[in-house]
C-alpha atoms as a PDB file:
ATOM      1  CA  UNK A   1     -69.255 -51.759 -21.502  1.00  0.00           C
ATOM      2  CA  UNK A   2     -72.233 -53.764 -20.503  1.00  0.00           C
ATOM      3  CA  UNK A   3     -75.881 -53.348 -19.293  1.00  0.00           C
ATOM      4  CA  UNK A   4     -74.484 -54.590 -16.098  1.00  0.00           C
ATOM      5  CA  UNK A   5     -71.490 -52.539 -15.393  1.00  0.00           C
ATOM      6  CA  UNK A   6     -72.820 -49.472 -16.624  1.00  0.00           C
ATOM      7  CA  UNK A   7     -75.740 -49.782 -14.196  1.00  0.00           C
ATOM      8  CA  UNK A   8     -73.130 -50.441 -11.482  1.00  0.00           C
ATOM      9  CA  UNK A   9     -71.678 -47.251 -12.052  1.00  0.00           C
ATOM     10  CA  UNK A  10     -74.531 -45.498 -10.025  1.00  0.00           C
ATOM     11  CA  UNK A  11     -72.834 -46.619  -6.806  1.00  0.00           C
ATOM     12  CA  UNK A  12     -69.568 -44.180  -8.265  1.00  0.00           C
ATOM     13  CA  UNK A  13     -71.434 -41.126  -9.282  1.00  0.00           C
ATOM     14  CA  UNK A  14     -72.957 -39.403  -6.911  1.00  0.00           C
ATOM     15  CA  UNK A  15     -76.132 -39.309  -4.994  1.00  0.00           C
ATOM     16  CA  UNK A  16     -78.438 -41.113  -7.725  1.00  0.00           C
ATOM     17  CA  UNK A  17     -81.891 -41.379  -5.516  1.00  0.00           C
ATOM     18  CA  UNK A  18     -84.829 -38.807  -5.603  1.00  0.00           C
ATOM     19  CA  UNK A  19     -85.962 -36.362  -3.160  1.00  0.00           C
ATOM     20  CA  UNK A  20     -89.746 -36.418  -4.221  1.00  0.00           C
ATOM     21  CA  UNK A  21     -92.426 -37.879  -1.532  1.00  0.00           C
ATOM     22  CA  UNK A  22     -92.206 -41.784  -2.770  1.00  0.00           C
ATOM     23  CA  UNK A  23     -88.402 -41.470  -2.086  1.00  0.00           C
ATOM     24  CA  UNK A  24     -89.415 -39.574   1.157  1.00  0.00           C
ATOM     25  CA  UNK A  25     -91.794 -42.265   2.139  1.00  0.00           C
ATOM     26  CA  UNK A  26     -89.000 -45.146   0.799  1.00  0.00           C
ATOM     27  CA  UNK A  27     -86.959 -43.039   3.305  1.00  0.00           C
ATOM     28  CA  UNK A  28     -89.328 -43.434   5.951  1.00  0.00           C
ATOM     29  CA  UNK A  29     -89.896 -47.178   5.434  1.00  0.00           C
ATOM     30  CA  UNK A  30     -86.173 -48.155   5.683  1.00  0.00           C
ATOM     31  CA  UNK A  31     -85.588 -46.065   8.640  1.00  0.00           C
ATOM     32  CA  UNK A  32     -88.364 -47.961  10.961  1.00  0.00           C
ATOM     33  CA  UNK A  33     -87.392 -51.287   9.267  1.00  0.00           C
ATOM     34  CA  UNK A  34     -83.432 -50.748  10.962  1.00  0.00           C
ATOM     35  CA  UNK A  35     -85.132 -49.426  14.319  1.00  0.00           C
ATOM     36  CA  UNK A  36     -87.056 -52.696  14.082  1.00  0.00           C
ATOM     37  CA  UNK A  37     -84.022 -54.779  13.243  1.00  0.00           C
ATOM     38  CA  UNK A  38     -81.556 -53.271  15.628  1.00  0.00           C
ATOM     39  CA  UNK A  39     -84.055 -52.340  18.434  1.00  0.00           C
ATOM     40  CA  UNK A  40     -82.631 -48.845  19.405  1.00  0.00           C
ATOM     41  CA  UNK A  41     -81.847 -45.116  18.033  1.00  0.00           C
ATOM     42  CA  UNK A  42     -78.936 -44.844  19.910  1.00  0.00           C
ATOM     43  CA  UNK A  43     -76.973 -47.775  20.864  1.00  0.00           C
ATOM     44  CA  UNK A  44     -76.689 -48.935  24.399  1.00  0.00           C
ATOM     45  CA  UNK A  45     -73.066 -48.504  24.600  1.00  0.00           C
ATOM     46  CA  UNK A  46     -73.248 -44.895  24.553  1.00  0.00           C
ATOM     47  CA  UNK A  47     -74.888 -45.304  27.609  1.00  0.00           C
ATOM     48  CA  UNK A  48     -72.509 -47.460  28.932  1.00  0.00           C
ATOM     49  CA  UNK A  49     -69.579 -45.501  28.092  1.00  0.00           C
ATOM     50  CA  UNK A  50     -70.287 -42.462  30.446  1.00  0.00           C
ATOM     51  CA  UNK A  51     -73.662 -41.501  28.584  1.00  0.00           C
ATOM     52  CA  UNK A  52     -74.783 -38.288  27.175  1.00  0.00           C
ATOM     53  CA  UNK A  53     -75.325 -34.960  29.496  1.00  0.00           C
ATOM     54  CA  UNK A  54     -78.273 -33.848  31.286  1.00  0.00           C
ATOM     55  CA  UNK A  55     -79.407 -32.066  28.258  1.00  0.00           C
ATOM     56  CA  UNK A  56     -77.105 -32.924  25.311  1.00  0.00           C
ATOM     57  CA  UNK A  57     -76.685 -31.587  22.001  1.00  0.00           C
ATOM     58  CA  UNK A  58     -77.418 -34.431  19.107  1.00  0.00           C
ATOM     59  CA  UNK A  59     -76.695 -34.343  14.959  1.00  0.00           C
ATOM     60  CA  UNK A  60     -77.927 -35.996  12.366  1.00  0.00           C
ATOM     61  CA  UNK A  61     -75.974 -35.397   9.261  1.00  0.00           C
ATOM     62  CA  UNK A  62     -77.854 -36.514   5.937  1.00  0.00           C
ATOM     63  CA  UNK A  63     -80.910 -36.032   8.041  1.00  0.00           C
ATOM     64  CA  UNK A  64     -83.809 -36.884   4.762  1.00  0.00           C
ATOM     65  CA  UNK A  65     -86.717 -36.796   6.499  1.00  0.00           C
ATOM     66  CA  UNK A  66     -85.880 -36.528   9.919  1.00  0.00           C
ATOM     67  CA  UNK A  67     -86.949 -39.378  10.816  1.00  0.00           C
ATOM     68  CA  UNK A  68     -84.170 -40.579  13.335  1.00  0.00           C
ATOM     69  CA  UNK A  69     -84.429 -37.344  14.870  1.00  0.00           C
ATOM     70  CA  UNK A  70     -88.561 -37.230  15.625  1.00  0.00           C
ATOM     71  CA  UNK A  71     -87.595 -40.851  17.395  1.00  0.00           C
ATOM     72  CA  UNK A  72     -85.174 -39.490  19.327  1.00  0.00           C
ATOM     73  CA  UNK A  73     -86.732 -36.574  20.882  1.00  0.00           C
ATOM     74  CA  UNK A  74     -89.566 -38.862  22.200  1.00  0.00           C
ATOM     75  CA  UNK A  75     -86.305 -40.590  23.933  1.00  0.00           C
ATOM     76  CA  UNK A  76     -84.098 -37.485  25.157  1.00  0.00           C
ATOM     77  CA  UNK A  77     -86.910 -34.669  25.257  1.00  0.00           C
ATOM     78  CA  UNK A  78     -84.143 -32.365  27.176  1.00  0.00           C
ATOM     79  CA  UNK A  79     -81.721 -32.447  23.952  1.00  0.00           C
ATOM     80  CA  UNK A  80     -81.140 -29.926  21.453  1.00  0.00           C
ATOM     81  CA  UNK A  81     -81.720 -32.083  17.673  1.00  0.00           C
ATOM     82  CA  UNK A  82     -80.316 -30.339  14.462  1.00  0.00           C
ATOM     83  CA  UNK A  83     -80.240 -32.299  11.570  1.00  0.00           C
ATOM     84  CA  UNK A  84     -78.361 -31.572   8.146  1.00  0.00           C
ATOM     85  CA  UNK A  85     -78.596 -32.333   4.739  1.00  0.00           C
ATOM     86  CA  UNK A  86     -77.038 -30.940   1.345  1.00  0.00           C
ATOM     87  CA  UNK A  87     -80.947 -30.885   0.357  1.00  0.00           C
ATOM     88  CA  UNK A  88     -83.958 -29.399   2.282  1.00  0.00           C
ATOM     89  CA  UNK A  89     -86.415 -31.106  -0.456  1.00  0.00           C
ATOM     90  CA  UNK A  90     -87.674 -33.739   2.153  1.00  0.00           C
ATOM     91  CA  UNK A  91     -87.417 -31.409   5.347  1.00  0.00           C
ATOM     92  CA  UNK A  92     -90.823 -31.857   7.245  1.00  0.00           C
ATOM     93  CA  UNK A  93     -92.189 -28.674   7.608  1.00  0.00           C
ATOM     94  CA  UNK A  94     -91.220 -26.932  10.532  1.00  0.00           C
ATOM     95  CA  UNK A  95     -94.812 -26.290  12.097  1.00  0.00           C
ATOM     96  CA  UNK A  96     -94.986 -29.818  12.701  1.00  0.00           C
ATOM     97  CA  UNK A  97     -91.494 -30.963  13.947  1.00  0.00           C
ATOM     98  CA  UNK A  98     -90.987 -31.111  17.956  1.00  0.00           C
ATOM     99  CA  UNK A  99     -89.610 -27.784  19.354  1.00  0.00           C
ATOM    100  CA  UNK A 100     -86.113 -29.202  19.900  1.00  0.00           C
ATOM    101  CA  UNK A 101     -85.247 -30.064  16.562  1.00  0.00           C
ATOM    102  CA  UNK A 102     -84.020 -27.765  14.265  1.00  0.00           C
ATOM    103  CA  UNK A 103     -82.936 -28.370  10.042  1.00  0.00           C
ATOM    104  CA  UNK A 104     -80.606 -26.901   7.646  1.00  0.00           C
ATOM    105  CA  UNK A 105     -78.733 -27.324   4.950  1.00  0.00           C
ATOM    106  CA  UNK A 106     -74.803 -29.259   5.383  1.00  0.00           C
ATOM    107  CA  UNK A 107     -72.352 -30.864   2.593  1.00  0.00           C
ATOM    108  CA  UNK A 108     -70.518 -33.156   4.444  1.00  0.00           C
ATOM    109  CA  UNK A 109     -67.622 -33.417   1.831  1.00  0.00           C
ATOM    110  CA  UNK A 110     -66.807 -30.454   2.259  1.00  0.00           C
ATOM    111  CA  UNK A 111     -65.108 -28.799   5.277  1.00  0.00           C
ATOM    112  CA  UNK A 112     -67.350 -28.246   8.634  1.00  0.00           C
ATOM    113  CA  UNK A 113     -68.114 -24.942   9.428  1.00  0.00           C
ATOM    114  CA  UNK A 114     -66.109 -23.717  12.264  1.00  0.00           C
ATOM    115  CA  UNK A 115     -69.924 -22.882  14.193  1.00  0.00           C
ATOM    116  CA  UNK A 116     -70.456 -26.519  13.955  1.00  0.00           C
ATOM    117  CA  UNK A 117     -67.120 -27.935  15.306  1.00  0.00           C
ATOM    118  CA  UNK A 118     -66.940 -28.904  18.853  1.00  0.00           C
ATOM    119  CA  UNK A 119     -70.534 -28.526  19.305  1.00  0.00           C
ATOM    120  CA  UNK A 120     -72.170 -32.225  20.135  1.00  0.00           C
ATOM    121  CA  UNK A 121     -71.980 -34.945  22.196  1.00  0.00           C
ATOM    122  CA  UNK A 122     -73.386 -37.261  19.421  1.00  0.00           C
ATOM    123  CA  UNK A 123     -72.965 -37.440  15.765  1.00  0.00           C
ATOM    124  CA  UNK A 124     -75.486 -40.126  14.174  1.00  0.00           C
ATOM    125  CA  UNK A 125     -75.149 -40.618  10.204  1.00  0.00           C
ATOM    126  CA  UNK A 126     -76.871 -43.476   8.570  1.00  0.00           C
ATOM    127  CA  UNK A 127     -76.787 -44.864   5.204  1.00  0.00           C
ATOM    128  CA  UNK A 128     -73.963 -43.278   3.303  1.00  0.00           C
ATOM    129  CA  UNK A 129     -73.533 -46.025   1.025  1.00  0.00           C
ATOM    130  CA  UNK A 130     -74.203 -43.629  -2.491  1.00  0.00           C
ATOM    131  CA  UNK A 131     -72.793 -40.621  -0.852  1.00  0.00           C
ATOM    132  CA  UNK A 132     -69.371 -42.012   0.041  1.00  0.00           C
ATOM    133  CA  UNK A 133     -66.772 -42.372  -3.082  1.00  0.00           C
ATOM    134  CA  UNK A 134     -64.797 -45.242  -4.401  1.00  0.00           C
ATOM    135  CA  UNK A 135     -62.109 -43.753  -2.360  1.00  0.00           C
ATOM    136  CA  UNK A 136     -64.205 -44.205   1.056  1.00  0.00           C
ATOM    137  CA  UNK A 137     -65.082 -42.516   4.266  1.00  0.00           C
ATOM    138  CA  UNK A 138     -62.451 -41.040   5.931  1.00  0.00           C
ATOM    139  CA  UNK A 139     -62.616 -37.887   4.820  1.00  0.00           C
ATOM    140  CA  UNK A 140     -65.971 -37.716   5.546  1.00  0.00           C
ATOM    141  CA  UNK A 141     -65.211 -39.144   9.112  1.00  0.00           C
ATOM    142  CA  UNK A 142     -62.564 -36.801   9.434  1.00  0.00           C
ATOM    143  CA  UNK A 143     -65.693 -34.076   9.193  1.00  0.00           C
ATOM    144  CA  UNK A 144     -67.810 -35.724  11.550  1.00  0.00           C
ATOM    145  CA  UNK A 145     -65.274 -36.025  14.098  1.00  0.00           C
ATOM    146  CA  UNK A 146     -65.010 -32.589  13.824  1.00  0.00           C
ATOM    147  CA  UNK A 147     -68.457 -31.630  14.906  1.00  0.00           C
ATOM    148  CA  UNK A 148     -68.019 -34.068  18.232  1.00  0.00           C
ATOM    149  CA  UNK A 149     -66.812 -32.233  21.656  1.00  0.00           C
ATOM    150  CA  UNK A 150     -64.168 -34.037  22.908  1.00  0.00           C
ATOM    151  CA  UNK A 151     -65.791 -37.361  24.657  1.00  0.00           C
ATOM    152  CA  UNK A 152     -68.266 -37.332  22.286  1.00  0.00           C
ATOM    153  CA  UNK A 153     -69.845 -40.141  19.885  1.00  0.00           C
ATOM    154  CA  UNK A 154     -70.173 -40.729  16.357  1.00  0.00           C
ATOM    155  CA  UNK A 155     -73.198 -43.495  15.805  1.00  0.00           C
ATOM    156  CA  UNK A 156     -72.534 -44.667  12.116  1.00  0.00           C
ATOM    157  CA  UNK A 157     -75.485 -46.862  10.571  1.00  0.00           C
ATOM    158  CA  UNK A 158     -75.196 -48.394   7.172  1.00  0.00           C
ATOM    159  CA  UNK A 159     -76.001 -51.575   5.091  1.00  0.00           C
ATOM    160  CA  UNK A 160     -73.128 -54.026   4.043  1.00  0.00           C
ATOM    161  CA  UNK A 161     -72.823 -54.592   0.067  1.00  0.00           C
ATOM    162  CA  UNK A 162     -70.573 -57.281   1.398  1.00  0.00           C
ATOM    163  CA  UNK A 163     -73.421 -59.399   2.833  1.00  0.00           C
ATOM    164  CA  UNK A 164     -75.539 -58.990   0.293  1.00  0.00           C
ATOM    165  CA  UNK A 165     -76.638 -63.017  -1.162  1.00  0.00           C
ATOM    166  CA  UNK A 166     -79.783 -64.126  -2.926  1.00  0.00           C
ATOM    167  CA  UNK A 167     -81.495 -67.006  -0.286  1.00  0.00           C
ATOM    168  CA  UNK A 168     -84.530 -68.822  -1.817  1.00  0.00           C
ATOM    169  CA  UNK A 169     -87.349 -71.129   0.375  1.00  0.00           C
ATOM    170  CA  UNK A 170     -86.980 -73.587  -2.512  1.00  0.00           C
ATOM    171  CA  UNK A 171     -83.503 -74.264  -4.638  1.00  0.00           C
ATOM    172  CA  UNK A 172     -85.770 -74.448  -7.615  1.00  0.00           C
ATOM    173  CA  UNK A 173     -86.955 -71.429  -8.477  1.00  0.00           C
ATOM    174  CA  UNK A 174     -85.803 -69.046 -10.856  1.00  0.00           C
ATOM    175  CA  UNK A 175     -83.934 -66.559  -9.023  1.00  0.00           C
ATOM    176  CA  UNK A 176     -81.337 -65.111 -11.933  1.00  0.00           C
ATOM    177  CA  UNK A 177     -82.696 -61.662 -11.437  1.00  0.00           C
ATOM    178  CA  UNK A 178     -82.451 -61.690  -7.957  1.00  0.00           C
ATOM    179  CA  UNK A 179     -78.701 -62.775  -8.706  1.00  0.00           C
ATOM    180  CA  UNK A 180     -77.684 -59.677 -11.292  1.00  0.00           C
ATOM    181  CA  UNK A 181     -79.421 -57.462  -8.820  1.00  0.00           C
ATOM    182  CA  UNK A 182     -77.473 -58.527  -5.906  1.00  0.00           C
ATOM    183  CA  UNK A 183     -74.568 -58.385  -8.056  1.00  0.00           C
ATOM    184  CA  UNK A 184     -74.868 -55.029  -9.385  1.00  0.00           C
ATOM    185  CA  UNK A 185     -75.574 -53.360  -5.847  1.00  0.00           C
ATOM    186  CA  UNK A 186     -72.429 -55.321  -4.218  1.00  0.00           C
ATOM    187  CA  UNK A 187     -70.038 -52.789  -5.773  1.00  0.00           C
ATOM    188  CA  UNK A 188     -69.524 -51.347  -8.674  1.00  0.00           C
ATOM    189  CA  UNK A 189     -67.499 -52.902 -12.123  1.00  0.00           C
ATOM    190  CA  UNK A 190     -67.462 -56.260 -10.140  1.00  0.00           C
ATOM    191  CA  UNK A 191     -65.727 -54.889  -7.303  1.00  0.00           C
ATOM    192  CA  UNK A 192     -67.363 -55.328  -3.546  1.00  0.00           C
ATOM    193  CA  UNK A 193     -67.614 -52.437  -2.000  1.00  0.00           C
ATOM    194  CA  UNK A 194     -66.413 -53.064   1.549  1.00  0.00           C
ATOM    195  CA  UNK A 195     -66.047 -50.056   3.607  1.00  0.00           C
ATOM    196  CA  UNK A 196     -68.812 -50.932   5.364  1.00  0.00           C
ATOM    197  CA  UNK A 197     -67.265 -54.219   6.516  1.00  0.00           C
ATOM    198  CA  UNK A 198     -64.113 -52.427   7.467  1.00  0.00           C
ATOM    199  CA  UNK A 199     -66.141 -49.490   8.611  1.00  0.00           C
ATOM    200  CA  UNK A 200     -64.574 -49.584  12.393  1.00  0.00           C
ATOM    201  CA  UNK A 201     -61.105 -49.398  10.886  1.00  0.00           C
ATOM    202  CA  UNK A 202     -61.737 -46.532   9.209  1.00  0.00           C
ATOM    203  CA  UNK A 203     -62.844 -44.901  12.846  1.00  0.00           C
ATOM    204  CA  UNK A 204     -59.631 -46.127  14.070  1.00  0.00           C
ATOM    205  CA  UNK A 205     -57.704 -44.101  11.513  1.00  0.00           C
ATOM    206  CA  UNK A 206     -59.169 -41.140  11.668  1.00  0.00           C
ATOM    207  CA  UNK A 207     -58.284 -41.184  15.207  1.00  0.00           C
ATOM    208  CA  UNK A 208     -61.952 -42.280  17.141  1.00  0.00           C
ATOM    209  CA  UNK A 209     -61.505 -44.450  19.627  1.00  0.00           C
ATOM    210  CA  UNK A 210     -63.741 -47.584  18.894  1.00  0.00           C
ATOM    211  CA  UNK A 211     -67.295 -48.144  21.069  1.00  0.00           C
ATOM    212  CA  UNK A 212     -69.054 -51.054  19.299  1.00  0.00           C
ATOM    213  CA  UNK A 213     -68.729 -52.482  16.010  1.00  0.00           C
ATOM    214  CA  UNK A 214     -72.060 -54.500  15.564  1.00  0.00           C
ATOM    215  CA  UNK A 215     -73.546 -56.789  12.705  1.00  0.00           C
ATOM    216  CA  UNK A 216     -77.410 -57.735  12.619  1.00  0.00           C
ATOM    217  CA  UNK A 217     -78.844 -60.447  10.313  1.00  0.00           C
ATOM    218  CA  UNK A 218     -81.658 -59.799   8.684  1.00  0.00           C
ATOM    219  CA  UNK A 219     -84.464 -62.001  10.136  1.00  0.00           C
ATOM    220  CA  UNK A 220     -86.533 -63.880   7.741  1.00  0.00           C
ATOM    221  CA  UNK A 221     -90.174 -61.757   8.217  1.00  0.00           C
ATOM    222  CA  UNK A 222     -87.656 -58.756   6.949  1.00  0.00           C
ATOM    223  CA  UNK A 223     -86.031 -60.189   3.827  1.00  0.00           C
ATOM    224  CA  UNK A 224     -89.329 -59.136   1.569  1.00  0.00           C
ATOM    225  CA  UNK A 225     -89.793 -55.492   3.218  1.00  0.00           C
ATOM    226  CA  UNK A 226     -86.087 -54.408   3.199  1.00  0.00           C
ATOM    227  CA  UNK A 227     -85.760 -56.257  -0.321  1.00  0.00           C
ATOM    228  CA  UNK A 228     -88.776 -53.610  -1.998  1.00  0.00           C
ATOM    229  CA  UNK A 229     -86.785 -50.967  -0.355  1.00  0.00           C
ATOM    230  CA  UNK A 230     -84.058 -51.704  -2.280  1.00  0.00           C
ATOM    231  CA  UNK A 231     -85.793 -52.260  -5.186  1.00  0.00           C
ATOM    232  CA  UNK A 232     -87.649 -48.875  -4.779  1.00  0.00           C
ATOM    233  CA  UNK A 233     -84.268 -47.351  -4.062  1.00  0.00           C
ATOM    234  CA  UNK A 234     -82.909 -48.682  -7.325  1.00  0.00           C
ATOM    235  CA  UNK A 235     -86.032 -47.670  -9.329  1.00  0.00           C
ATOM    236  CA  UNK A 236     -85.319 -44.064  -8.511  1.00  0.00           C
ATOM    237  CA  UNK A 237     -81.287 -44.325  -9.704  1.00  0.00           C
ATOM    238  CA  UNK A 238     -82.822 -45.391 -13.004  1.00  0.00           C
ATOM    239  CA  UNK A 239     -84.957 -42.472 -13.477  1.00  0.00           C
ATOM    240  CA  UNK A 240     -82.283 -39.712 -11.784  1.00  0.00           C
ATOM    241  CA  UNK A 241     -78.718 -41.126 -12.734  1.00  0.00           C
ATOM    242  CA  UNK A 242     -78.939 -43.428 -15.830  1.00  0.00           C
ATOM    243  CA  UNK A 243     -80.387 -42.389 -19.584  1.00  0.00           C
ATOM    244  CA  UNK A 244     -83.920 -42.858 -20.523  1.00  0.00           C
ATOM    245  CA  UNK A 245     -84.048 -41.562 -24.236  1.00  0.00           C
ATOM    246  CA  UNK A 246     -84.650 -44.916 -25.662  1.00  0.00           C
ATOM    247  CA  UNK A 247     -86.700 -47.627 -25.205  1.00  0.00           C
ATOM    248  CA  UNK A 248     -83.274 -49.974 -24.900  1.00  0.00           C
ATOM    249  CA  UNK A 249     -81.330 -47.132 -22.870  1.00  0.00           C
ATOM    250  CA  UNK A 250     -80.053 -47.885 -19.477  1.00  0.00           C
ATOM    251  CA  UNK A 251     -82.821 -46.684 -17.157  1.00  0.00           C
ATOM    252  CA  UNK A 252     -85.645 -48.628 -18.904  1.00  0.00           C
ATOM    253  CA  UNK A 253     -83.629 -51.985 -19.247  1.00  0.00           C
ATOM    254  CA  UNK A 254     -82.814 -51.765 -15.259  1.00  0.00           C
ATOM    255  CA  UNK A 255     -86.095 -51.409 -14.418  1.00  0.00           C
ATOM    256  CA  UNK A 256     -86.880 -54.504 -16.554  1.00  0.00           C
ATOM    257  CA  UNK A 257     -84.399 -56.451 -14.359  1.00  0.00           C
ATOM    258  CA  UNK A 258     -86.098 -54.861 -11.203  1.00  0.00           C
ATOM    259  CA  UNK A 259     -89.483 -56.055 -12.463  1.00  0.00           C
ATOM    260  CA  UNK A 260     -88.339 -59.562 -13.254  1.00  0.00           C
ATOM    261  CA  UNK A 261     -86.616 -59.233  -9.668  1.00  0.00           C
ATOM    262  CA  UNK A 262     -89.729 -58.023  -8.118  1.00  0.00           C
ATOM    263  CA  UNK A 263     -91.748 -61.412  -9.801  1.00  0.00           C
ATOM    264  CA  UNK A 264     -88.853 -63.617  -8.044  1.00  0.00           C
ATOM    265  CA  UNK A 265     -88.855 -61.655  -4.990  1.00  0.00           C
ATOM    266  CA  UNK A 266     -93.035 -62.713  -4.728  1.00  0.00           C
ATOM    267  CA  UNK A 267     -92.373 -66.469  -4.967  1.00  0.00           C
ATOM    268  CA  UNK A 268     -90.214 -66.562  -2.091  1.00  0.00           C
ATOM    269  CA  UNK A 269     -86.136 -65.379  -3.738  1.00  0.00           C
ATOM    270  CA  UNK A 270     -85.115 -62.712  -2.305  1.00  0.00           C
ATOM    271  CA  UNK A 271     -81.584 -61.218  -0.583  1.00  0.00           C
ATOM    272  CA  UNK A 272     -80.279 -61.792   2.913  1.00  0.00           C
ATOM    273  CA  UNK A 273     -78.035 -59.036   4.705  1.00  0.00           C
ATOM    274  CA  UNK A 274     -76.169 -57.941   7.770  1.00  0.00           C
ATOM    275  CA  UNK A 275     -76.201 -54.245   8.179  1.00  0.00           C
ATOM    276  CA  UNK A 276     -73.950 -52.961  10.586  1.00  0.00           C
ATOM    277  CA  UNK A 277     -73.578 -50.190  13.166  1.00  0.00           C
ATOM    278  CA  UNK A 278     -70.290 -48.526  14.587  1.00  0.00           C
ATOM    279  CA  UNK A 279     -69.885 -46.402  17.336  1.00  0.00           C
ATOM    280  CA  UNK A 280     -66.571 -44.274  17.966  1.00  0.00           C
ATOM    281  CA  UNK A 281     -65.978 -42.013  20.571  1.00  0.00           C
ATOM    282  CA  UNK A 282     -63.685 -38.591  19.813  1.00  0.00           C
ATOM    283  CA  UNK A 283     -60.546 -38.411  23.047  1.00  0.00           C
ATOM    284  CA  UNK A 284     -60.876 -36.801  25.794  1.00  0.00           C
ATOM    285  CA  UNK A 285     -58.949 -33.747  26.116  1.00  0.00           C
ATOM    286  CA  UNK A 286     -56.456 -33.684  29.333  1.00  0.00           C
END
């Protein structure tokens, strides 16, 4: 097997990123850089659609840091926010959250507890992309539509490995870094992964009734800051998911190629995308 497609294999294993305070602050960074890319928490369709109650009841499953939530109670101050994770190692603390939001602990993959199902009137998850498996989301969907009331929404945010390309000011320059990169977080063993392209489908399967379905270039002044997230991102799967007992093991040669990325990334290569949001909506009961 090579370098290459063992390093790929992070994207079939597991969770490979850290939970320590540079992944927490890499966490941070990538969730203001979609706010700033899409321009919203929670898209405008849900308010088109009939809206959220007077004082509705809001998830956010693989929660991290809480970000997404600490924006939205600035926006709904009436709702009640609980966020879940599998981990509480990057849960602000408590003392310094607003009152409305609330944390604990939730595996997804497995089965919803029955206290959790039919309890909100939005569902927000947002980049799953190294949490779901080869075999993609539905059964995770199938668990988030679980948690919805009837009428409500499920707000899915995620990046596209699909639209992943190197782009370069200057056809020039040495961008064959860049390149491996991109192809080594496109999918695993040479494979896209495209779920995330097909990602409304998916809703439609699992029986959600589709909202929106939306795409969003990158715009140039973002290619360098979402492009060091990614890097940063893959930095941490080399320390936490590949071996590091050698000098020429896995985790030290990927980090080579991230370096030697990082040097093309500063002279103007770098990697445009098109992350996408969905929105589905659970039937109404009649």
């Amino acid at each position: 097997m090579s370098f290459q497609d063992q390093s790929q294999q992070y994207l079939e294993e597991g969770y490979g990123l850290g939970r320590g305070y540079a992944s927490s602050l890499r966490l941070n960074v990538q969730h203001h850089l979609l706010q700033k890319l899409i321009g919203y928490n929670i898209h405008p369709e849900v308010r088109t659609k009939g809206g959220l109650p007077r004082t509705p009841k809001i998830a956010d499953v693989g929660t991290g840091t809480a970000q997404w939530l600490i924006d939205v109670a600035d926006e709904v101050p009436s709702a009640q926010l609980d966020g879940f994770d599998i981990s509480s190692d990057q849960f602000p603390c408590k003392a310094w959250l607003p009152h409305q939001i609330t944390l604990d602990k939730l595996d997804i993959t497995k089965p919803v507890p029955s206290s959790l199902q039919g309890k909100y009137d939005l569902v927000h998850v947002q980049l799953f992309l190294c949490v779901v498996k080869k075999d993609g989301p539905d059964a995770i969907l199938k668990e988030l539509s679980k948690m919805l009331k009837p009428g409500g929404f499920l707000q899915w945010v995620e990046y596209d490995p699909a639209s992943f390309k190197v782009v370069s000011p200057d056809p020039t320059l040495k961008q064959s870094s860049s390149e491996k990169h991109v192809e080594i977080i496109r999918g695993p063993n040479g494979v896209v992964t495209r779920w995330p392209s097909e990602l409304s489908k998916h809703f439609q399967a699992v029986g959600l009734e589709l909202v929106a379905s939306d795409s969003y270039p990158l715009r140039t002044e973002l290619y360098a800051p979402f492009m060091q997230c990614h890097l940063g991102a893959a930095e941490e799967v080399s320390f936490t998911a590949m071996k590091n007992d050698a000098p020429n093991s896995q985790g030290p040669l990927f980090r080579e190629l991230l370096r030697d990325t990082y040097r093309e990334c500063q002279s103007g290569v770098t990697m445009a995308e098109s992350p996408v949001v969905v929105v589905g909506r659970k039937p109404t009961l009649y």
